[in-house]
PDB file of N, CA and C in Angstrom:
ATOM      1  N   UNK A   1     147.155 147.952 103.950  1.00  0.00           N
ATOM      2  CA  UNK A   1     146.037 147.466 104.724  1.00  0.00           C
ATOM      3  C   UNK A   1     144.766 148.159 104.220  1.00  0.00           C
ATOM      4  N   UNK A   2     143.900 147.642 103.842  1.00  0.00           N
ATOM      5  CA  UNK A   2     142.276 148.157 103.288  1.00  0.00           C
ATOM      6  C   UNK A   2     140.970 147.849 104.363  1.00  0.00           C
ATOM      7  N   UNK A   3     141.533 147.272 106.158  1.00  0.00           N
ATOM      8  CA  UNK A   3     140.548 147.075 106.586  1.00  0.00           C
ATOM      9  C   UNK A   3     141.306 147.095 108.137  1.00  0.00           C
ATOM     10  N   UNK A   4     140.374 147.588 109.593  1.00  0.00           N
ATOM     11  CA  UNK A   4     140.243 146.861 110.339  1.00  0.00           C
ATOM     12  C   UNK A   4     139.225 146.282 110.756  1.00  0.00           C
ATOM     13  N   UNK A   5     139.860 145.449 111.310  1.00  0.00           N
ATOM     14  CA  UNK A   5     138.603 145.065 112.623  1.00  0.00           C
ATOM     15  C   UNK A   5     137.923 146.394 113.308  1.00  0.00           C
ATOM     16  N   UNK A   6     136.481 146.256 113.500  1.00  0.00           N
ATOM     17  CA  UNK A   6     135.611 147.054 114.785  1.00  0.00           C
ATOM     18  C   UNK A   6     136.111 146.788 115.970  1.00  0.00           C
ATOM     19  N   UNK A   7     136.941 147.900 116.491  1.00  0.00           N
ATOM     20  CA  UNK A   7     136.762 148.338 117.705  1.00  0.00           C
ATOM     21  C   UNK A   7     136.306 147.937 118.826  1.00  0.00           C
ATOM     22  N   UNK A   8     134.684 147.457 118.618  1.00  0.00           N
ATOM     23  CA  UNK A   8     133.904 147.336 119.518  1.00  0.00           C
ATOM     24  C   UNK A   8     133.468 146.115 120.302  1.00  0.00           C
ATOM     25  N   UNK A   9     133.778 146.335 121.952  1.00  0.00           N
ATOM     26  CA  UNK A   9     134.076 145.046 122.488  1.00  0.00           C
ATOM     27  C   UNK A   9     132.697 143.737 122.538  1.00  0.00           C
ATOM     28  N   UNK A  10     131.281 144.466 121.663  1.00  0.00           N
ATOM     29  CA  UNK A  10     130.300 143.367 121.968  1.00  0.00           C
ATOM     30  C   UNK A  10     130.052 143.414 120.565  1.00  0.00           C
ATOM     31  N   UNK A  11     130.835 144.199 119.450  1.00  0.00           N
ATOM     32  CA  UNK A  11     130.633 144.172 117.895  1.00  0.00           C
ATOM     33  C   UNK A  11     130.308 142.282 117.494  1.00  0.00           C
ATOM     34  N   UNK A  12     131.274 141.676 117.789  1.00  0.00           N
ATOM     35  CA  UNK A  12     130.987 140.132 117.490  1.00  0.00           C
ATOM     36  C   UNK A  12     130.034 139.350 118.187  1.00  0.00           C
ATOM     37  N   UNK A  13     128.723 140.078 118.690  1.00  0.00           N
ATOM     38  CA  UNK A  13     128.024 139.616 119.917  1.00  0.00           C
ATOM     39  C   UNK A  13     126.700 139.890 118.919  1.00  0.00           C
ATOM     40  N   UNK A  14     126.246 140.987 118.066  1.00  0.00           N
ATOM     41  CA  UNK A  14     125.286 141.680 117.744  1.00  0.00           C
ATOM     42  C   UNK A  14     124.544 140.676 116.473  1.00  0.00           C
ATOM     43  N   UNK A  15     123.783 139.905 116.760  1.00  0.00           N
ATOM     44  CA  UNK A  15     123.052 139.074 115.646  1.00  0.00           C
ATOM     45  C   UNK A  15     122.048 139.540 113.950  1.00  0.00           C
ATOM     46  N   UNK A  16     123.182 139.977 113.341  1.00  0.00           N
ATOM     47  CA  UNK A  16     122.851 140.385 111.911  1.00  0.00           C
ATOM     48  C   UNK A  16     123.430 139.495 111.015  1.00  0.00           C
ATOM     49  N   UNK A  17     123.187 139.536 109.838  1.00  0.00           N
ATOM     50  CA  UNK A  17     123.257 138.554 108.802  1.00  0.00           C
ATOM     51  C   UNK A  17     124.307 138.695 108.362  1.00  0.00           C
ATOM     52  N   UNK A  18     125.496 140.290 108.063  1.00  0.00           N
ATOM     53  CA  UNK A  18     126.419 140.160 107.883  1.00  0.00           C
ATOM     54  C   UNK A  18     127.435 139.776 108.407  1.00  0.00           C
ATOM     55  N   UNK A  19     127.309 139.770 110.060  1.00  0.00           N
ATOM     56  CA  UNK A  19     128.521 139.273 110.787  1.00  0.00           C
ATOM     57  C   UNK A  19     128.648 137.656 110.904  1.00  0.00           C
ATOM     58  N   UNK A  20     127.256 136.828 110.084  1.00  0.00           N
ATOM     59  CA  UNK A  20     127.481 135.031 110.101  1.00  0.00           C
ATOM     60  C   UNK A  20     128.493 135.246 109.448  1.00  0.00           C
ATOM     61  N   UNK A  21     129.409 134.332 109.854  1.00  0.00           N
ATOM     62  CA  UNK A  21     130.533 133.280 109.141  1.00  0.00           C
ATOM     63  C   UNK A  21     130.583 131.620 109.089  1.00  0.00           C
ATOM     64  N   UNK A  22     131.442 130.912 108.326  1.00  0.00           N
ATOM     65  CA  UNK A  22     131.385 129.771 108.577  1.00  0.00           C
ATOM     66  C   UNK A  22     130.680 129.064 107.660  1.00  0.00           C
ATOM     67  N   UNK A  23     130.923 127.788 107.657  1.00  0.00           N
ATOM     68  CA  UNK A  23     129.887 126.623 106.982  1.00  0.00           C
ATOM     69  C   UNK A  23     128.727 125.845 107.819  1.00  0.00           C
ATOM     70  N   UNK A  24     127.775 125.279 107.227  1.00  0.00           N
ATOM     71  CA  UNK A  24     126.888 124.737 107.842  1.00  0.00           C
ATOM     72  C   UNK A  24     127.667 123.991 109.181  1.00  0.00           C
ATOM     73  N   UNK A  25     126.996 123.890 110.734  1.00  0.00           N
ATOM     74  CA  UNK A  25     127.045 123.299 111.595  1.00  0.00           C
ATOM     75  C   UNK A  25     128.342 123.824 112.342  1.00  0.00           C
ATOM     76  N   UNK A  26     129.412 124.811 111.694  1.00  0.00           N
ATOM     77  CA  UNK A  26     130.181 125.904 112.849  1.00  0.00           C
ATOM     78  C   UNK A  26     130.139 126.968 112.373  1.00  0.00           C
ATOM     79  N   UNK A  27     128.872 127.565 112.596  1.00  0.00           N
ATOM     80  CA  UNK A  27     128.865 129.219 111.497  1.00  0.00           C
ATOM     81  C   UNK A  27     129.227 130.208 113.214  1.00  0.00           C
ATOM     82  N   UNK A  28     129.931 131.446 112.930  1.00  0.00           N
ATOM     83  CA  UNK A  28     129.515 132.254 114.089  1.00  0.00           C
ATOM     84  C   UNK A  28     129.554 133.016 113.811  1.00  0.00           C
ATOM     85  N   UNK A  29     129.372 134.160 114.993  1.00  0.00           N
ATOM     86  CA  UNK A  29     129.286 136.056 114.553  1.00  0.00           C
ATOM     87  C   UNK A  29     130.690 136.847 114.581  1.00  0.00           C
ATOM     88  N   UNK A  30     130.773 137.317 113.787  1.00  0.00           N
ATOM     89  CA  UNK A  30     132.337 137.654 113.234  1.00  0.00           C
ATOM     90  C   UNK A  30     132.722 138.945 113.858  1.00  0.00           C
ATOM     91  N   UNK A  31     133.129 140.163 114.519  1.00  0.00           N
ATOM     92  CA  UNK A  31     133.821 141.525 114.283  1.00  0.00           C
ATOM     93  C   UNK A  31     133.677 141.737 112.687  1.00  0.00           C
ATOM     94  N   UNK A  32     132.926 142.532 112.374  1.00  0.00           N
ATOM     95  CA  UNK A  32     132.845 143.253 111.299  1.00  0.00           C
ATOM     96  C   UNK A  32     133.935 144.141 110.756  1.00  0.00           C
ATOM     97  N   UNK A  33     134.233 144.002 109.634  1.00  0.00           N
ATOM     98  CA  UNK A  33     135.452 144.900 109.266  1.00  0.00           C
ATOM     99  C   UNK A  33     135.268 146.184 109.106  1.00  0.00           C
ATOM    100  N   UNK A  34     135.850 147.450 109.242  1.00  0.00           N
ATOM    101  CA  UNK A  34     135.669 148.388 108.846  1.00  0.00           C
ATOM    102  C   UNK A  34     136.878 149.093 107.778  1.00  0.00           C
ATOM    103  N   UNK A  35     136.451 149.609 106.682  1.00  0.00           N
ATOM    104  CA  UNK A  35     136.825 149.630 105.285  1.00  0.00           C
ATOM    105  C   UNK A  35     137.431 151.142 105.814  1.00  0.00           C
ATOM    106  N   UNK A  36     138.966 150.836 105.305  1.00  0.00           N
ATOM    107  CA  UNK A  36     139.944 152.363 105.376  1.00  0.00           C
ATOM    108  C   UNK A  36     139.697 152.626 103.733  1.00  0.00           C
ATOM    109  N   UNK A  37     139.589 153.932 103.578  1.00  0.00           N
ATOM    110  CA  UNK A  37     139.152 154.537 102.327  1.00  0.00           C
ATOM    111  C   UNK A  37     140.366 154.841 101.793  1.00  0.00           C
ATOM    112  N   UNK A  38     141.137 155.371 100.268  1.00  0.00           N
ATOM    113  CA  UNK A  38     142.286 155.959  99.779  1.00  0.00           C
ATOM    114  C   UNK A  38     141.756 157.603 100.612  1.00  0.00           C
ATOM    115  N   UNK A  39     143.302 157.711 100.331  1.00  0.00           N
ATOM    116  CA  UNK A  39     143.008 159.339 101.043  1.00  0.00           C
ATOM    117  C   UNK A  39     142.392 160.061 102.259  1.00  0.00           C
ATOM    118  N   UNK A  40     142.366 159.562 102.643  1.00  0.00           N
ATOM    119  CA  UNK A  40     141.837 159.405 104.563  1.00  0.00           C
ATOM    120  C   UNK A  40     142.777 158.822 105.326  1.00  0.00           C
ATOM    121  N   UNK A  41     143.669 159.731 106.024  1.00  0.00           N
ATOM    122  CA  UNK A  41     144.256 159.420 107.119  1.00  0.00           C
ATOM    123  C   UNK A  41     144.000 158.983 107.962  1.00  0.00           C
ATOM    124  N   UNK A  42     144.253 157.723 108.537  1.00  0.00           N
ATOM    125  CA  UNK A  42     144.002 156.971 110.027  1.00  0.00           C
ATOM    126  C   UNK A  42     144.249 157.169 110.881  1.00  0.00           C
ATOM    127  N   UNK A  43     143.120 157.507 111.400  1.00  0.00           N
ATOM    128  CA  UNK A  43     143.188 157.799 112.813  1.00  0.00           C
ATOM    129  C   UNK A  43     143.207 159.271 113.138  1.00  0.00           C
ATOM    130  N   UNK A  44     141.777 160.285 111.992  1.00  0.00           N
ATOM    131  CA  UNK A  44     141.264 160.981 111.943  1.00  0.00           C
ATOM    132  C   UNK A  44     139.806 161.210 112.637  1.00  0.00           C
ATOM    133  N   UNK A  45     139.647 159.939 112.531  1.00  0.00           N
ATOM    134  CA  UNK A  45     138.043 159.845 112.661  1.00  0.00           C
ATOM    135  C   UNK A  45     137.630 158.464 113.462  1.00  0.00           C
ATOM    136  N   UNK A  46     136.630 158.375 114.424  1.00  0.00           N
ATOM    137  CA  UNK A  46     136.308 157.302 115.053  1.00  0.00           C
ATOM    138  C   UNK A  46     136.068 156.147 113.749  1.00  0.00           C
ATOM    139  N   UNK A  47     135.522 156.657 112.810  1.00  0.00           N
ATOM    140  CA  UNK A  47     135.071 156.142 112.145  1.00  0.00           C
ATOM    141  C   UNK A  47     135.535 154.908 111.568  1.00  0.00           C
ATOM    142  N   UNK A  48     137.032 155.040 111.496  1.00  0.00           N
ATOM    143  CA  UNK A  48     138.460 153.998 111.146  1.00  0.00           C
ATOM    144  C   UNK A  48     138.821 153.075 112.350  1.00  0.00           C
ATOM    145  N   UNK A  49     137.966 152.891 113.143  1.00  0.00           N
ATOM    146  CA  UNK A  49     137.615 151.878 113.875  1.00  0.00           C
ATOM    147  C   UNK A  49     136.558 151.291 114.695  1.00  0.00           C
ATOM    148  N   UNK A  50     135.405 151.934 114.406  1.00  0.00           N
ATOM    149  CA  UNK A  50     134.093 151.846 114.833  1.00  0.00           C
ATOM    150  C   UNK A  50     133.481 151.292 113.385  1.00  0.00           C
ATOM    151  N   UNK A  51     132.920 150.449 113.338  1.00  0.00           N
ATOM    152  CA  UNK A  51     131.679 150.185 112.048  1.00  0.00           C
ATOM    153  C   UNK A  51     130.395 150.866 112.898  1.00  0.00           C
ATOM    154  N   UNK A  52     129.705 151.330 113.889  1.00  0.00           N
ATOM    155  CA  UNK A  52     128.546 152.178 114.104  1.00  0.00           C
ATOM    156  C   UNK A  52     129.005 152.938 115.484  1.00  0.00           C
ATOM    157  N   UNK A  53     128.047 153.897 115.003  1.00  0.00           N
ATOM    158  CA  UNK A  53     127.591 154.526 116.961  1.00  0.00           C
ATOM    159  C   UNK A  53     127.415 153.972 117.969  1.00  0.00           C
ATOM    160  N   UNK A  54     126.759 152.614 117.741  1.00  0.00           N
ATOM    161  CA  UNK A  54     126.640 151.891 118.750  1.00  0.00           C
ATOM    162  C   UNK A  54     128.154 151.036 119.324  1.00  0.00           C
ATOM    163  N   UNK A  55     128.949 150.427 118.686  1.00  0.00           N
ATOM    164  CA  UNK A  55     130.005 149.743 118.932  1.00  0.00           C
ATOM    165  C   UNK A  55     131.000 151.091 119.468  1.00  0.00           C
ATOM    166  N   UNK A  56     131.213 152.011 118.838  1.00  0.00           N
ATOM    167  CA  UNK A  56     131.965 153.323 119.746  1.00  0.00           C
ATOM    168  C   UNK A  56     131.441 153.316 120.818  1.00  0.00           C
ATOM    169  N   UNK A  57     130.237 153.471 121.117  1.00  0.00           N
ATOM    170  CA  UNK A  57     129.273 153.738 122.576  1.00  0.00           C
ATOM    171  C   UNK A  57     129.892 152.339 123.631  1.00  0.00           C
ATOM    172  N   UNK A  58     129.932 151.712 123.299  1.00  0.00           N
ATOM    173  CA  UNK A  58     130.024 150.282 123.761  1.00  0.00           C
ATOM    174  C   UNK A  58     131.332 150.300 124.255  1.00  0.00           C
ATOM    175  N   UNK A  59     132.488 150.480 123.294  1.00  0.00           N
ATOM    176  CA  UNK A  59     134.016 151.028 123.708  1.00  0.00           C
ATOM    177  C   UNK A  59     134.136 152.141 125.114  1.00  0.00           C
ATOM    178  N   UNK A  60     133.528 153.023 124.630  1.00  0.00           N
ATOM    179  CA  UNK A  60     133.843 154.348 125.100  1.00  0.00           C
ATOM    180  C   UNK A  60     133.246 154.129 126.957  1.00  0.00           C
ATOM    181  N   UNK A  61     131.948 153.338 126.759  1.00  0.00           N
ATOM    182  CA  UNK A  61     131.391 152.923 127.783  1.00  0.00           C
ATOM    183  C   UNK A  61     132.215 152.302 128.522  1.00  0.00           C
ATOM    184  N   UNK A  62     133.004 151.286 128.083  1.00  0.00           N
ATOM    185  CA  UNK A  62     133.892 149.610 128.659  1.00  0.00           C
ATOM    186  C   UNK A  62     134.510 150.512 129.676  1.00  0.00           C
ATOM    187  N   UNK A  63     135.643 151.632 128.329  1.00  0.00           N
ATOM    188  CA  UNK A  63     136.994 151.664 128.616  1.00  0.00           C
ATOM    189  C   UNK A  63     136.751 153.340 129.581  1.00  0.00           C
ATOM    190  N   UNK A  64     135.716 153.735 129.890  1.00  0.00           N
ATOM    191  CA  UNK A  64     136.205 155.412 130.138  1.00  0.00           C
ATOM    192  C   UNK A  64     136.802 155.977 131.287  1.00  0.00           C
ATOM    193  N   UNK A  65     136.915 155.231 132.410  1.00  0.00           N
ATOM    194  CA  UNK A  65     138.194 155.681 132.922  1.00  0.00           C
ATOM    195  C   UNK A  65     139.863 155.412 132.503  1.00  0.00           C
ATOM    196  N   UNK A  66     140.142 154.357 131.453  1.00  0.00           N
ATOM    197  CA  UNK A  66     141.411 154.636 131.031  1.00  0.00           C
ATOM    198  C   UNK A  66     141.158 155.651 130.111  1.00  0.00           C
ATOM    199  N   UNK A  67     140.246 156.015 129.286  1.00  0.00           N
ATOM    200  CA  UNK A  67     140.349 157.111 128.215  1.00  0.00           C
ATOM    201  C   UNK A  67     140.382 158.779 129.172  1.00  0.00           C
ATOM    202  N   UNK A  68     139.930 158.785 130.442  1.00  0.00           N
ATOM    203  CA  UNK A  68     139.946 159.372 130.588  1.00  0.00           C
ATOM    204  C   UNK A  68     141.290 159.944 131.662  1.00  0.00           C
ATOM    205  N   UNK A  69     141.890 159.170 131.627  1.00  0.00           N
ATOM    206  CA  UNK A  69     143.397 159.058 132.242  1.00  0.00           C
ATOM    207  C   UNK A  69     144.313 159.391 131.674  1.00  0.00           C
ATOM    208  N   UNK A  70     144.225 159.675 130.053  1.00  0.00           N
ATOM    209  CA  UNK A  70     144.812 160.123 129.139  1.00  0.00           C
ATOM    210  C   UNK A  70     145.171 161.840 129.267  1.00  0.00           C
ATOM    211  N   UNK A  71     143.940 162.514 129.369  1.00  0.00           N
ATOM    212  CA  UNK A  71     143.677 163.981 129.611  1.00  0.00           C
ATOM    213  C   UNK A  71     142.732 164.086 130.571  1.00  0.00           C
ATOM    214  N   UNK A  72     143.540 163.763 131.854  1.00  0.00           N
ATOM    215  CA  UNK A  72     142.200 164.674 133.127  1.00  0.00           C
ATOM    216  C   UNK A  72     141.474 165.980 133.206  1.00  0.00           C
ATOM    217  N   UNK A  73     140.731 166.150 133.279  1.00  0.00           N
ATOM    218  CA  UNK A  73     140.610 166.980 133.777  1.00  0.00           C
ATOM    219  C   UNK A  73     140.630 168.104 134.936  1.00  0.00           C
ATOM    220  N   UNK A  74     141.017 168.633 135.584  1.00  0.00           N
ATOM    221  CA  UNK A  74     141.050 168.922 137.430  1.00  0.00           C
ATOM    222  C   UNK A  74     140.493 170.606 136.805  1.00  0.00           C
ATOM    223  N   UNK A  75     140.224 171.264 136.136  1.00  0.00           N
ATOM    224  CA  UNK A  75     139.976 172.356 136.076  1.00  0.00           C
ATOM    225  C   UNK A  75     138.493 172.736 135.025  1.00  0.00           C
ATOM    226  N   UNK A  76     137.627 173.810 135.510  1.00  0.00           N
ATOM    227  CA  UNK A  76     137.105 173.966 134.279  1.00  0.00           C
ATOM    228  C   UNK A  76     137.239 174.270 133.366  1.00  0.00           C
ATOM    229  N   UNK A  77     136.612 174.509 132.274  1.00  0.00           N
ATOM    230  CA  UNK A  77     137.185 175.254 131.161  1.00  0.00           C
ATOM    231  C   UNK A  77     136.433 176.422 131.239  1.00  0.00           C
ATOM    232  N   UNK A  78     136.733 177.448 130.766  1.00  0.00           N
ATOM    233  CA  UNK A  78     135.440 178.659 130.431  1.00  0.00           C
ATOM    234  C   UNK A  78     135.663 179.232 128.758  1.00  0.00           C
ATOM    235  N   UNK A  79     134.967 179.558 128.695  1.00  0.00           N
ATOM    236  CA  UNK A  79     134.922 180.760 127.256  1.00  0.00           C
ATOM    237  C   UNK A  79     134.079 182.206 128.126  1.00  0.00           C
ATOM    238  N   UNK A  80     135.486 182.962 127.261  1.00  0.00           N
ATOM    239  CA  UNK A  80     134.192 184.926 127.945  1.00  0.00           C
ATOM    240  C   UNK A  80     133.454 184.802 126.646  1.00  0.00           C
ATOM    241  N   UNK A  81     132.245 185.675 127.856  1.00  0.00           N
ATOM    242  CA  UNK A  81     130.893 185.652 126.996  1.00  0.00           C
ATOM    243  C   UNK A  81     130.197 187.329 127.309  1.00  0.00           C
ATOM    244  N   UNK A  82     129.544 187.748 126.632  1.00  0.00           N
ATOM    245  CA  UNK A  82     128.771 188.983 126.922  1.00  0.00           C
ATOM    246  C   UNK A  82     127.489 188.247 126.870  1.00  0.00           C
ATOM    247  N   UNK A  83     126.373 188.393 127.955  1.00  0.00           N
ATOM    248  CA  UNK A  83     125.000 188.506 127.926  1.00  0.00           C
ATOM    249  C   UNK A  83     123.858 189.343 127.575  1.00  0.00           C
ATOM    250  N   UNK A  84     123.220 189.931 127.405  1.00  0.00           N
ATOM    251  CA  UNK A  84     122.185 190.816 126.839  1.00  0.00           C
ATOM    252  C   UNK A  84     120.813 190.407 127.028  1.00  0.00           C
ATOM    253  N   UNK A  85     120.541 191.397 127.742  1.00  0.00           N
ATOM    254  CA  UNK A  85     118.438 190.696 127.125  1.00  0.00           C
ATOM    255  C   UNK A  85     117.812 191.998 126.560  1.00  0.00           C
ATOM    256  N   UNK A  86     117.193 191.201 125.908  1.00  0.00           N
ATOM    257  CA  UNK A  86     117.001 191.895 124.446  1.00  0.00           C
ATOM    258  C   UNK A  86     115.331 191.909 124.906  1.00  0.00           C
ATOM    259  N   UNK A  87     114.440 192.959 124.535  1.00  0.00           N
ATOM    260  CA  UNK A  87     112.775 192.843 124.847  1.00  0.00           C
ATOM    261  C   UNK A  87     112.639 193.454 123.163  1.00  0.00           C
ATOM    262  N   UNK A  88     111.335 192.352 122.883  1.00  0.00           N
ATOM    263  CA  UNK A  88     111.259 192.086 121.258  1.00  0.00           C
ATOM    264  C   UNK A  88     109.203 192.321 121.626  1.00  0.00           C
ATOM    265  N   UNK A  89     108.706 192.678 120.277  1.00  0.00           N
ATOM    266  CA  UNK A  89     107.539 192.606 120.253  1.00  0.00           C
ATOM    267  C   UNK A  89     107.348 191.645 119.155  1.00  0.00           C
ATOM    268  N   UNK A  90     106.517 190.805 119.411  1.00  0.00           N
ATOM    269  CA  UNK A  90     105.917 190.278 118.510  1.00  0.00           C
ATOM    270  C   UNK A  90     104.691 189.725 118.456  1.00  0.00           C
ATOM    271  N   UNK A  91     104.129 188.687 117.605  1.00  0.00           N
ATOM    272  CA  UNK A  91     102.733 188.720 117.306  1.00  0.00           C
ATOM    273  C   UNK A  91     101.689 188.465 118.840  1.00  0.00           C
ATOM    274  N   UNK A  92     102.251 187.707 119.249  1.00  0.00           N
ATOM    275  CA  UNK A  92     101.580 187.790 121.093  1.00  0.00           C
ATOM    276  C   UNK A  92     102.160 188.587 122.078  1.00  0.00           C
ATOM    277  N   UNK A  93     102.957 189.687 121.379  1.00  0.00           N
ATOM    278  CA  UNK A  93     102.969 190.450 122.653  1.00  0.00           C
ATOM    279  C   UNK A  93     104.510 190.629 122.877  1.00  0.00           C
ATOM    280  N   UNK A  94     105.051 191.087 123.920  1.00  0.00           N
ATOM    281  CA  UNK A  94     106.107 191.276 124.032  1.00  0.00           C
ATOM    282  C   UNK A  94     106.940 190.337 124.846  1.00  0.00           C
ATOM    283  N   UNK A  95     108.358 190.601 124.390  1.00  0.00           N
ATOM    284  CA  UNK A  95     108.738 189.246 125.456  1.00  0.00           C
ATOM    285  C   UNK A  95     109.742 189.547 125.382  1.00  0.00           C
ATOM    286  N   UNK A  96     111.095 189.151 126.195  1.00  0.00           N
ATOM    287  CA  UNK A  96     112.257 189.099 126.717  1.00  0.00           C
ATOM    288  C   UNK A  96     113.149 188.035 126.290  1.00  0.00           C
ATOM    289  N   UNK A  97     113.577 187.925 125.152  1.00  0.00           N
ATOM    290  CA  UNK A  97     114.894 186.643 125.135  1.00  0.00           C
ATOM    291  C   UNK A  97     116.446 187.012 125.350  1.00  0.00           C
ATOM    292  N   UNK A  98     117.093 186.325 125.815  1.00  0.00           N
ATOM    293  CA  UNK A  98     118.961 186.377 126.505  1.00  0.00           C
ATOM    294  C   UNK A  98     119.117 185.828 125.192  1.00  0.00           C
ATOM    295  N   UNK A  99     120.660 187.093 125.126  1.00  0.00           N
ATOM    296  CA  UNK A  99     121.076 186.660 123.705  1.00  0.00           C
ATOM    297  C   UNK A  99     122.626 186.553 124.521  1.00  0.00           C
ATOM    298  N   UNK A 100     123.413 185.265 124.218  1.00  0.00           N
ATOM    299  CA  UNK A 100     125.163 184.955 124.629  1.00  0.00           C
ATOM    300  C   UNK A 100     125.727 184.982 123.118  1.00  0.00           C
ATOM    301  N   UNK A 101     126.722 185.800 123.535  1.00  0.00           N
ATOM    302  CA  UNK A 101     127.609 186.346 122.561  1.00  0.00           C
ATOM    303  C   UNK A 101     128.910 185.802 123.032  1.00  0.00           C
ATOM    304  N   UNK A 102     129.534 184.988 121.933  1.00  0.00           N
ATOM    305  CA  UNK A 102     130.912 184.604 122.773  1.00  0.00           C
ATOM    306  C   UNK A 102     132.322 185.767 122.460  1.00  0.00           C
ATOM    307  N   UNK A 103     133.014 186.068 123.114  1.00  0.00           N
ATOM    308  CA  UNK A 103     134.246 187.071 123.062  1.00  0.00           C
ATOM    309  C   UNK A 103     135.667 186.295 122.337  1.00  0.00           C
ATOM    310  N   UNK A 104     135.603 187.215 121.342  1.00  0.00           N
ATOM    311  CA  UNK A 104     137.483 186.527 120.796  1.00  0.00           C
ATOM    312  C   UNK A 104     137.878 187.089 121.239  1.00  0.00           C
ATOM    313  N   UNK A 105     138.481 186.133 122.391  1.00  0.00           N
ATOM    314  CA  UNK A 105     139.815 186.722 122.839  1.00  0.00           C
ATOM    315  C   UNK A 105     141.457 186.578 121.862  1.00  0.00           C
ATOM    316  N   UNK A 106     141.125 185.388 121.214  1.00  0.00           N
ATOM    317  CA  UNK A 106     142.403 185.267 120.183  1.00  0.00           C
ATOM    318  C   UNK A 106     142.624 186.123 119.212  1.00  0.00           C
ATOM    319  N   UNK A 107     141.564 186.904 119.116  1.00  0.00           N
ATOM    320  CA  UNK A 107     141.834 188.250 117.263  1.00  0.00           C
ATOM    321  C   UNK A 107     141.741 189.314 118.374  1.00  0.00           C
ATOM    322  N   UNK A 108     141.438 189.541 120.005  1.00  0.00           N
ATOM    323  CA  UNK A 108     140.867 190.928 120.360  1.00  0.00           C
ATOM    324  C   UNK A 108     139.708 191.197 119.775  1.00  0.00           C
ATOM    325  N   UNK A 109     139.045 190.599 119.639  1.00  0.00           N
ATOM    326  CA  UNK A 109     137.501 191.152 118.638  1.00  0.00           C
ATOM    327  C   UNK A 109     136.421 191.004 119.693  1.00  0.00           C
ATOM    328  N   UNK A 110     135.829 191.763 120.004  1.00  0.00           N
ATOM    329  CA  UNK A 110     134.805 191.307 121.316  1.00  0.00           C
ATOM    330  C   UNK A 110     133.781 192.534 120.821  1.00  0.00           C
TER     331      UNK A 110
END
């Protein structure tokens, strides 16, 4: 296989010159193909079924409570962090910026 179809549920809706098909007097707007490359695994990348940002957006929009039924969420997530404020001088004067430092917890490195 060297192609799918876009993904995207208003992709055959979007009026550009590449999606005409047809002969004079039944031409219409086609789903655009999107080109699987050698050496690129499918179904790495949105990309292998989206032809743009916009047609993903459009999907992701339709479908996002089944996508999100897949992996609920019910919890937050966190990352540990150290905070700091740091007081710096510079050309106007002095000032105060927060510096977040994130903590490995996976090597112990903090």
């Amino acid at each position: 296989m060297s192609h799918v179809w876009c993904h995207g549920p208003n992709c055959h809706t979007y009026q550009t010159q590449d999606r005409v098909r047809g002969s004079k007097g039944s031409k219409v707007l086609r789903t655009r193909k999107v080109k699987i490359y050698d050496g690129v695994h499918l179904g790495t990348s949105l990309y292998h079924y989206f032809c743009s940002n916009g047609c993903y957006n459009d999907f992701a929009n339709t479908h996002v409570e089944q996508i999100i039924r897949i992996a609920p969420r019910t919890t937050p997530l966190e990352t540990p962090c150290d905070v700091k404020k740091e007081t710096e001088h510079g050309y106007h004067g002095t000032y105060t910026r927060t510096v977040i430092n994130k903590i490995d917890t996976d090597n112990n490195v903090g």
